[in-house]
PDB file of N, CA and C in Angstrom:
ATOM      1  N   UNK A   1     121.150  94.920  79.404  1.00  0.00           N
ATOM      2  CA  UNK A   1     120.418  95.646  78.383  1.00  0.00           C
ATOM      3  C   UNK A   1     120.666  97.141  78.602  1.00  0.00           C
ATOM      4  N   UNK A   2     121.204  97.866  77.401  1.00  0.00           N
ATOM      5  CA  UNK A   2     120.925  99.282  77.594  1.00  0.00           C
ATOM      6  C   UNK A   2     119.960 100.258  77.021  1.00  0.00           C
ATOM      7  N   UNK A   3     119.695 101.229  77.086  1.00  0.00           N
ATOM      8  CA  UNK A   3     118.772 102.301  77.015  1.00  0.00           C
ATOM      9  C   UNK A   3     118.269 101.521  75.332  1.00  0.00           C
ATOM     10  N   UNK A   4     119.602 101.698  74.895  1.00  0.00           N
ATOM     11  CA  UNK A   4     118.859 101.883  73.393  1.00  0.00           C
ATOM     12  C   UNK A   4     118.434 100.625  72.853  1.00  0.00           C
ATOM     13  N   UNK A   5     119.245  99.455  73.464  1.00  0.00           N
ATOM     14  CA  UNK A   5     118.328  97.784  73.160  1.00  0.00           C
ATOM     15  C   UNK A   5     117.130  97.618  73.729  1.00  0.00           C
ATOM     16  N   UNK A   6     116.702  98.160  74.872  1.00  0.00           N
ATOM     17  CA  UNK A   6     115.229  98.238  75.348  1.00  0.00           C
ATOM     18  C   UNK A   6     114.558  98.930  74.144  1.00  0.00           C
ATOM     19  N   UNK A   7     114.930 100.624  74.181  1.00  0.00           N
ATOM     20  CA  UNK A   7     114.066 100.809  72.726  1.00  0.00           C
ATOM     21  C   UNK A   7     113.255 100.476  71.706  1.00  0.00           C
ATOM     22  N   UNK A   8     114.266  99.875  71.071  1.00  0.00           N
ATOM     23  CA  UNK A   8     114.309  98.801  70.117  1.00  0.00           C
ATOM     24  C   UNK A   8     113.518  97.755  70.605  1.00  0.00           C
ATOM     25  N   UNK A   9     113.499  97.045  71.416  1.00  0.00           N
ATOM     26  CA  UNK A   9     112.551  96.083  71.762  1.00  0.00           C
ATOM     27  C   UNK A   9     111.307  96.446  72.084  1.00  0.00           C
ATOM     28  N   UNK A  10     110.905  97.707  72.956  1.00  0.00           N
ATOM     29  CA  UNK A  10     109.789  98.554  72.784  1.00  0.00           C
ATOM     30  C   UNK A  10     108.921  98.441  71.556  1.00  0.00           C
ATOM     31  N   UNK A  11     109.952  99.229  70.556  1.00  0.00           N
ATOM     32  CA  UNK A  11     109.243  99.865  69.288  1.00  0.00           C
ATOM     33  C   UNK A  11     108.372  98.667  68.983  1.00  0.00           C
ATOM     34  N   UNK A  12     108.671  97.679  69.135  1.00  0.00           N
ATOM     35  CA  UNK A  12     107.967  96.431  68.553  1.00  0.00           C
ATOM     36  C   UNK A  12     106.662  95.979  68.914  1.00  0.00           C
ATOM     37  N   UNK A  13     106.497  96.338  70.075  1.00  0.00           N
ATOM     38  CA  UNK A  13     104.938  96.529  71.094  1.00  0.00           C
ATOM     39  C   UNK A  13     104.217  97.395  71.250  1.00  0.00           C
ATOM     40  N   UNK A  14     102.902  96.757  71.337  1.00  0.00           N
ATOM     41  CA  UNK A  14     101.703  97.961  71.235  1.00  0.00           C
ATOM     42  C   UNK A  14     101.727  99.443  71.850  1.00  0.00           C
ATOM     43  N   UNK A  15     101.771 100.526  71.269  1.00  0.00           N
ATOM     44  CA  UNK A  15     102.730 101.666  72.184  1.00  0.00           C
ATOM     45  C   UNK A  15     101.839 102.099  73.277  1.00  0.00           C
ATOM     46  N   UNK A  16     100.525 101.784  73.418  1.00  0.00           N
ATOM     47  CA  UNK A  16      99.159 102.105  74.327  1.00  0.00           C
ATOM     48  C   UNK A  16     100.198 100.767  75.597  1.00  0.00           C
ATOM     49  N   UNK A  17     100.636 100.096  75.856  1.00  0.00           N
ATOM     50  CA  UNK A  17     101.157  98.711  77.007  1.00  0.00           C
ATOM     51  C   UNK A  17     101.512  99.513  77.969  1.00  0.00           C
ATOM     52  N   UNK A  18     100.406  99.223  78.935  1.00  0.00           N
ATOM     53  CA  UNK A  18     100.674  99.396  80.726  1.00  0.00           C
ATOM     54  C   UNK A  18     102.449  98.521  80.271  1.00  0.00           C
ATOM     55  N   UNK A  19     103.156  99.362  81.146  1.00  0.00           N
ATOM     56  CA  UNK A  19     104.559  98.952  81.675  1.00  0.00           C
ATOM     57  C   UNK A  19     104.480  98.356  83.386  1.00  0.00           C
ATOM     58  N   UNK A  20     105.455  97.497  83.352  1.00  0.00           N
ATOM     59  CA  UNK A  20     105.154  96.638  84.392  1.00  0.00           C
ATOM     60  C   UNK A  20     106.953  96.236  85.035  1.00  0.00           C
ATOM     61  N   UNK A  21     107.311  96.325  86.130  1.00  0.00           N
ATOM     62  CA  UNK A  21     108.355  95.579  86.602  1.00  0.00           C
ATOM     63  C   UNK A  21     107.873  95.108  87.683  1.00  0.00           C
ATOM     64  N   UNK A  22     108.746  93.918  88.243  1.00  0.00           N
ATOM     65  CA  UNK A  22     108.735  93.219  89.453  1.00  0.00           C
ATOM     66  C   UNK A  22     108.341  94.167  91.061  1.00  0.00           C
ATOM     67  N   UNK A  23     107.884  94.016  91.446  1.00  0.00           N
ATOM     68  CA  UNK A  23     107.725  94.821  92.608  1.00  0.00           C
ATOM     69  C   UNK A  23     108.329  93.929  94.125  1.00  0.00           C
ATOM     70  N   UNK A  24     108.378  94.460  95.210  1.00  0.00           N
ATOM     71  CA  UNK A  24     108.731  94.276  96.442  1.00  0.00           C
ATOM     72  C   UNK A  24     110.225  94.024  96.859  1.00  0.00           C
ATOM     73  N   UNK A  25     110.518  93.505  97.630  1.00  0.00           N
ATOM     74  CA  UNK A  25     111.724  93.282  97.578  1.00  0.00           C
ATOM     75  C   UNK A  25     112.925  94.590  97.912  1.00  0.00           C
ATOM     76  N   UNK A  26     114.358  94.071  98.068  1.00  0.00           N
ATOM     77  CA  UNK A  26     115.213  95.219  97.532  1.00  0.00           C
ATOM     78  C   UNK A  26     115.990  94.917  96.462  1.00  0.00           C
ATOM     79  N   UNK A  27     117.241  96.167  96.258  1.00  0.00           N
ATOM     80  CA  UNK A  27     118.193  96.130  95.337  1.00  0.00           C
ATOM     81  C   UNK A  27     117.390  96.191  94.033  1.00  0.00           C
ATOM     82  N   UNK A  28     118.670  96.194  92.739  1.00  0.00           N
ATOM     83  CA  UNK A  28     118.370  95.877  91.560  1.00  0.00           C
ATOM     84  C   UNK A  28     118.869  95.168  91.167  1.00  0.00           C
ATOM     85  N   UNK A  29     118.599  94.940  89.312  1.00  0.00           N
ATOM     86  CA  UNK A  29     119.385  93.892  88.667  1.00  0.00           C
ATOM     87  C   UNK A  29     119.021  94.436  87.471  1.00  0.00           C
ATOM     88  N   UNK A  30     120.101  94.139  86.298  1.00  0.00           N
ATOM     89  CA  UNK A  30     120.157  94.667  85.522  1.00  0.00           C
ATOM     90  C   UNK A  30     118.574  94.300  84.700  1.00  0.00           C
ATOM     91  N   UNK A  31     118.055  95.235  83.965  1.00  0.00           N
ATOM     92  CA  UNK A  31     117.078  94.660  82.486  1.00  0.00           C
ATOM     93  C   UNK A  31     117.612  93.542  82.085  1.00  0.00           C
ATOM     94  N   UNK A  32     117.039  92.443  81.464  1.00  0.00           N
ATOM     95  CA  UNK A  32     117.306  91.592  80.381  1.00  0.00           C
ATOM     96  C   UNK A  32     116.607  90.736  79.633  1.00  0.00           C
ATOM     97  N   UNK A  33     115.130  91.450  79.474  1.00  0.00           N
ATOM     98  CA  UNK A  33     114.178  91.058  78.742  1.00  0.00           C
ATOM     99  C   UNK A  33     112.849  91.542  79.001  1.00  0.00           C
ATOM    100  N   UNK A  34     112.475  91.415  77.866  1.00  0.00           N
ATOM    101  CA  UNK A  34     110.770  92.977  77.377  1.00  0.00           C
ATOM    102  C   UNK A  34     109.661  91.321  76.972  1.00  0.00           C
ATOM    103  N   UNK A  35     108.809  91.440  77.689  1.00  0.00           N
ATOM    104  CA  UNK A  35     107.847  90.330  77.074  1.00  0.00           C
ATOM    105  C   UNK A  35     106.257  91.259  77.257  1.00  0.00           C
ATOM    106  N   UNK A  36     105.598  91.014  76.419  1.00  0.00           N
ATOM    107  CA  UNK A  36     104.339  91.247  76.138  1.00  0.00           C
ATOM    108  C   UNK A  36     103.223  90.668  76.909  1.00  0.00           C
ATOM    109  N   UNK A  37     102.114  91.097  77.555  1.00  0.00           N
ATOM    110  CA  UNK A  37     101.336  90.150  78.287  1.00  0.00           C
ATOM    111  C   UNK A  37     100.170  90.708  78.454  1.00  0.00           C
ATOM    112  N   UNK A  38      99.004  90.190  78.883  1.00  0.00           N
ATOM    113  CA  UNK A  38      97.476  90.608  79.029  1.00  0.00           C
ATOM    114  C   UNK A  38      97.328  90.467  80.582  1.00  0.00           C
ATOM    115  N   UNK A  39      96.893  91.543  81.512  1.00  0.00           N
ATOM    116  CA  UNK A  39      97.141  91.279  82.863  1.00  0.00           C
ATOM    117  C   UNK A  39      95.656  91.838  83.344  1.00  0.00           C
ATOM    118  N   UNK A  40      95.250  92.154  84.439  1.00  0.00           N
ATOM    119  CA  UNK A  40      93.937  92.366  85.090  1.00  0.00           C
ATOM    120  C   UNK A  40      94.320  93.233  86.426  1.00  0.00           C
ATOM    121  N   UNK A  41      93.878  94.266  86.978  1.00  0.00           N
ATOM    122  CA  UNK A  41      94.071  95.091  87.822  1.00  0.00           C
ATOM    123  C   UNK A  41      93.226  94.343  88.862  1.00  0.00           C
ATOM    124  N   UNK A  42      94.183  93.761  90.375  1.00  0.00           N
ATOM    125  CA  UNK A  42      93.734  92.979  91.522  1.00  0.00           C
ATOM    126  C   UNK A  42      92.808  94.359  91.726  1.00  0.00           C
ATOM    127  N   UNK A  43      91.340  94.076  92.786  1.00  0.00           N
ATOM    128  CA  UNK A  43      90.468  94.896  93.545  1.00  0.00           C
ATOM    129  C   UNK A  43      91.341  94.892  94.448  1.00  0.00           C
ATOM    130  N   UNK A  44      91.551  94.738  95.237  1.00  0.00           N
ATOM    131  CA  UNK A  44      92.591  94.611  96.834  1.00  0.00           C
ATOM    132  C   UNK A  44      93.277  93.582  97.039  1.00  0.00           C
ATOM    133  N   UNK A  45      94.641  94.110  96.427  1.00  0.00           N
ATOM    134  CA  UNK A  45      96.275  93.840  96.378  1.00  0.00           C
ATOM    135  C   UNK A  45      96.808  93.910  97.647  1.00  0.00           C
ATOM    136  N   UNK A  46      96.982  92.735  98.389  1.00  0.00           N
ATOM    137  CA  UNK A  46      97.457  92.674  99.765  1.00  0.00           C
ATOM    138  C   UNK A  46      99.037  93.867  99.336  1.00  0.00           C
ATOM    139  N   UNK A  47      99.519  94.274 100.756  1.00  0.00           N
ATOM    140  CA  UNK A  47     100.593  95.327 100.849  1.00  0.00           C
ATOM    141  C   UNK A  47     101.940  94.894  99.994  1.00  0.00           C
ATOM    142  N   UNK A  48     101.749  93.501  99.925  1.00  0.00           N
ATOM    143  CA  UNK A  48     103.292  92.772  99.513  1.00  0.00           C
ATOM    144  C   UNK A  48     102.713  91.900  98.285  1.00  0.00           C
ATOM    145  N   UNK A  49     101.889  92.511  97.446  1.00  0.00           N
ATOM    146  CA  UNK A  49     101.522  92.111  95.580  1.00  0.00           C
ATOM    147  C   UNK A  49     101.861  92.888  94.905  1.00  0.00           C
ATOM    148  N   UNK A  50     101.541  92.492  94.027  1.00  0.00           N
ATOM    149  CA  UNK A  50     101.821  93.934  92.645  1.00  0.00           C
ATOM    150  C   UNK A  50     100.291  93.977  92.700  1.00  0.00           C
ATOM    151  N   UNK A  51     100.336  95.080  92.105  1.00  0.00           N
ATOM    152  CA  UNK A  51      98.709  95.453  91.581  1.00  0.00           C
ATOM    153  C   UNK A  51      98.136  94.838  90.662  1.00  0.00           C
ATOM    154  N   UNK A  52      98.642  94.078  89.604  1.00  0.00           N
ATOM    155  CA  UNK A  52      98.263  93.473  88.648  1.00  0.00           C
ATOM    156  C   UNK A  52      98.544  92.071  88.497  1.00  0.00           C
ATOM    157  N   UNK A  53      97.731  91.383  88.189  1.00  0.00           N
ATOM    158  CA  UNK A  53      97.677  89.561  87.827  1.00  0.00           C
ATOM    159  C   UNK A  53      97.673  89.477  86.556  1.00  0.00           C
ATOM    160  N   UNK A  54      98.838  88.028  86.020  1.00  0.00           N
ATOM    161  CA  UNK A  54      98.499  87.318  84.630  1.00  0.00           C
ATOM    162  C   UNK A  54      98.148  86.268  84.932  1.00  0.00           C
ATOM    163  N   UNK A  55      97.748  85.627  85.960  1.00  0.00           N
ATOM    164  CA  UNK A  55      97.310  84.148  86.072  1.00  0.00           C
ATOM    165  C   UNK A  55      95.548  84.405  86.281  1.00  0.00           C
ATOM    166  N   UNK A  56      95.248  84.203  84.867  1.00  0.00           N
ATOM    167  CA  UNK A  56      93.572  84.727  85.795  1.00  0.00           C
ATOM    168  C   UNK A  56      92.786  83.146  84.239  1.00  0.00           C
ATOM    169  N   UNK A  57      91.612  83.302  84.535  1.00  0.00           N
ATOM    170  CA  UNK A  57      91.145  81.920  83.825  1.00  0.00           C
ATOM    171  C   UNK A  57      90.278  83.001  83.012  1.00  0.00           C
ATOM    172  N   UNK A  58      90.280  82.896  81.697  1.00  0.00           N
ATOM    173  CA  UNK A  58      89.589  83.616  81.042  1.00  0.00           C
ATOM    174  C   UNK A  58      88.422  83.553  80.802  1.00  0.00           C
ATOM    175  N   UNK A  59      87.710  82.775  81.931  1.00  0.00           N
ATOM    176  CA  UNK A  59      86.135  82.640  81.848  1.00  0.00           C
ATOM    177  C   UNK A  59      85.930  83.889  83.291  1.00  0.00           C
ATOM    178  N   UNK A  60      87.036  84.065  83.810  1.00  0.00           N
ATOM    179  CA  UNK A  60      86.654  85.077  84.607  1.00  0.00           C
ATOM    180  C   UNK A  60      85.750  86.589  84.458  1.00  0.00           C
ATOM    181  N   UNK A  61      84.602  86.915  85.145  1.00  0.00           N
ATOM    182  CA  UNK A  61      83.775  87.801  85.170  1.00  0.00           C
ATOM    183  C   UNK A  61      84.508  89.230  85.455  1.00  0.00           C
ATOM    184  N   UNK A  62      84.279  90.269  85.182  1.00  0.00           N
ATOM    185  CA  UNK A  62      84.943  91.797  85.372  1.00  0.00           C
ATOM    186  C   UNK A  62      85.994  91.606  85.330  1.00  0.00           C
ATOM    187  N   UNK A  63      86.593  92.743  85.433  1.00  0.00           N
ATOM    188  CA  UNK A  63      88.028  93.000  85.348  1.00  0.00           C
ATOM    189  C   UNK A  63      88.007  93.346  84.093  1.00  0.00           C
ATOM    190  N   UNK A  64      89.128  94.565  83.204  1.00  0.00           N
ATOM    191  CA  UNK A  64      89.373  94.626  82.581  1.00  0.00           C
ATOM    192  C   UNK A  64      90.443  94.140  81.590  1.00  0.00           C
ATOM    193  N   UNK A  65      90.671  93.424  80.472  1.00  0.00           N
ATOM    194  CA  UNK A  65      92.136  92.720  80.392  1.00  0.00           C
ATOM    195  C   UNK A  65      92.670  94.242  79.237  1.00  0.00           C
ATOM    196  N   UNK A  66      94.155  94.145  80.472  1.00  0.00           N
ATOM    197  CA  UNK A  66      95.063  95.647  79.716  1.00  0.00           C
ATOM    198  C   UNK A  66      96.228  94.608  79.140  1.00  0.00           C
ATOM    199  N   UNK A  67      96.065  95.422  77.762  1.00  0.00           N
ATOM    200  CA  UNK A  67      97.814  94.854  77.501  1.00  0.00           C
ATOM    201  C   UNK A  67      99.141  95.762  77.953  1.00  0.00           C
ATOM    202  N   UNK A  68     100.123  94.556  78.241  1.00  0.00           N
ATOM    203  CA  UNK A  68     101.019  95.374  79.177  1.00  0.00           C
ATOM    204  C   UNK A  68     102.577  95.088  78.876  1.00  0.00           C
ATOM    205  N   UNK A  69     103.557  95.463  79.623  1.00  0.00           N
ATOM    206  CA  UNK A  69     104.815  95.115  78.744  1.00  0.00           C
ATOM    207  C   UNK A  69     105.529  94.749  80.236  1.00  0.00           C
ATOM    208  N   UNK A  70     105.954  93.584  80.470  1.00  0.00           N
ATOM    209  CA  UNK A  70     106.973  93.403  81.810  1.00  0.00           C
ATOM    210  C   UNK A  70     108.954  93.776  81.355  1.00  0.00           C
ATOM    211  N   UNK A  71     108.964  94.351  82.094  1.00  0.00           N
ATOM    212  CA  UNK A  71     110.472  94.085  81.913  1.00  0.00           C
ATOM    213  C   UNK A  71     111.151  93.040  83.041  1.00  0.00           C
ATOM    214  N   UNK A  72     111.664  92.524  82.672  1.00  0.00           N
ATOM    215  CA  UNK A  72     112.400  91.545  83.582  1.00  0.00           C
ATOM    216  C   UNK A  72     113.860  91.799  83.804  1.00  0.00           C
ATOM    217  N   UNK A  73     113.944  90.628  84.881  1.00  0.00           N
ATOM    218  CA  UNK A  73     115.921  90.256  84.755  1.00  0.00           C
ATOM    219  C   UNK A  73     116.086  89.060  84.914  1.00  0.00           C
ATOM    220  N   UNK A  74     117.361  88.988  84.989  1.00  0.00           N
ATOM    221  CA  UNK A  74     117.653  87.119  84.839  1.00  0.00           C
ATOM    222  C   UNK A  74     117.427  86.350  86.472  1.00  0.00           C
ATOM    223  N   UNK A  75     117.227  87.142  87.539  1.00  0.00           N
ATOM    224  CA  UNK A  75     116.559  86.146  88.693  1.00  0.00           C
ATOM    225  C   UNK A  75     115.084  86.421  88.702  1.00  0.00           C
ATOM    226  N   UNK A  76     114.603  86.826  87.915  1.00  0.00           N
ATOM    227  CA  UNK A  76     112.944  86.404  87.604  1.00  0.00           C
ATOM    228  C   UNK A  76     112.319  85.045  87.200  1.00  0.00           C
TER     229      UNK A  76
END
């Protein structure tokens, strides 16, 4: 994916979307896909999480749900 096909896939999503990539790990890999998602900010994110969860049960109490935008790659 380059600059300007991300764009374009952007423009299409809510322009307020927490942005989100994979965390930990090394190296990179190229972009190759923009997906949309509703996530929840962890209270205390062990050292090796991301800060944010999409697996949560929506009867769950607090937390705020942010909409957000992941970018991915193809070993995700």
């Amino acid at each position: 994916m380059i600059v300007k096909e991300l764009i374009e896939e952007l423009q299409k999503l809510p322009q307020n979307s927490l942005v989100l990539v994979r965390g930990y790990e090394n190296g990179h890999d190229k972009a190759d896909s923009v997906a949309a998602m509703n996530v929840k900010k962890k209270l205390f994110p062990k050292n090796w999480e991301g800060e944010y969860e999409d697996k949560f049960d929506s009867d769950d109490e607090g937390g705020e749900i942010i909409p957000a935008v992941r970018i991915g790659s193809k070993r995700e």
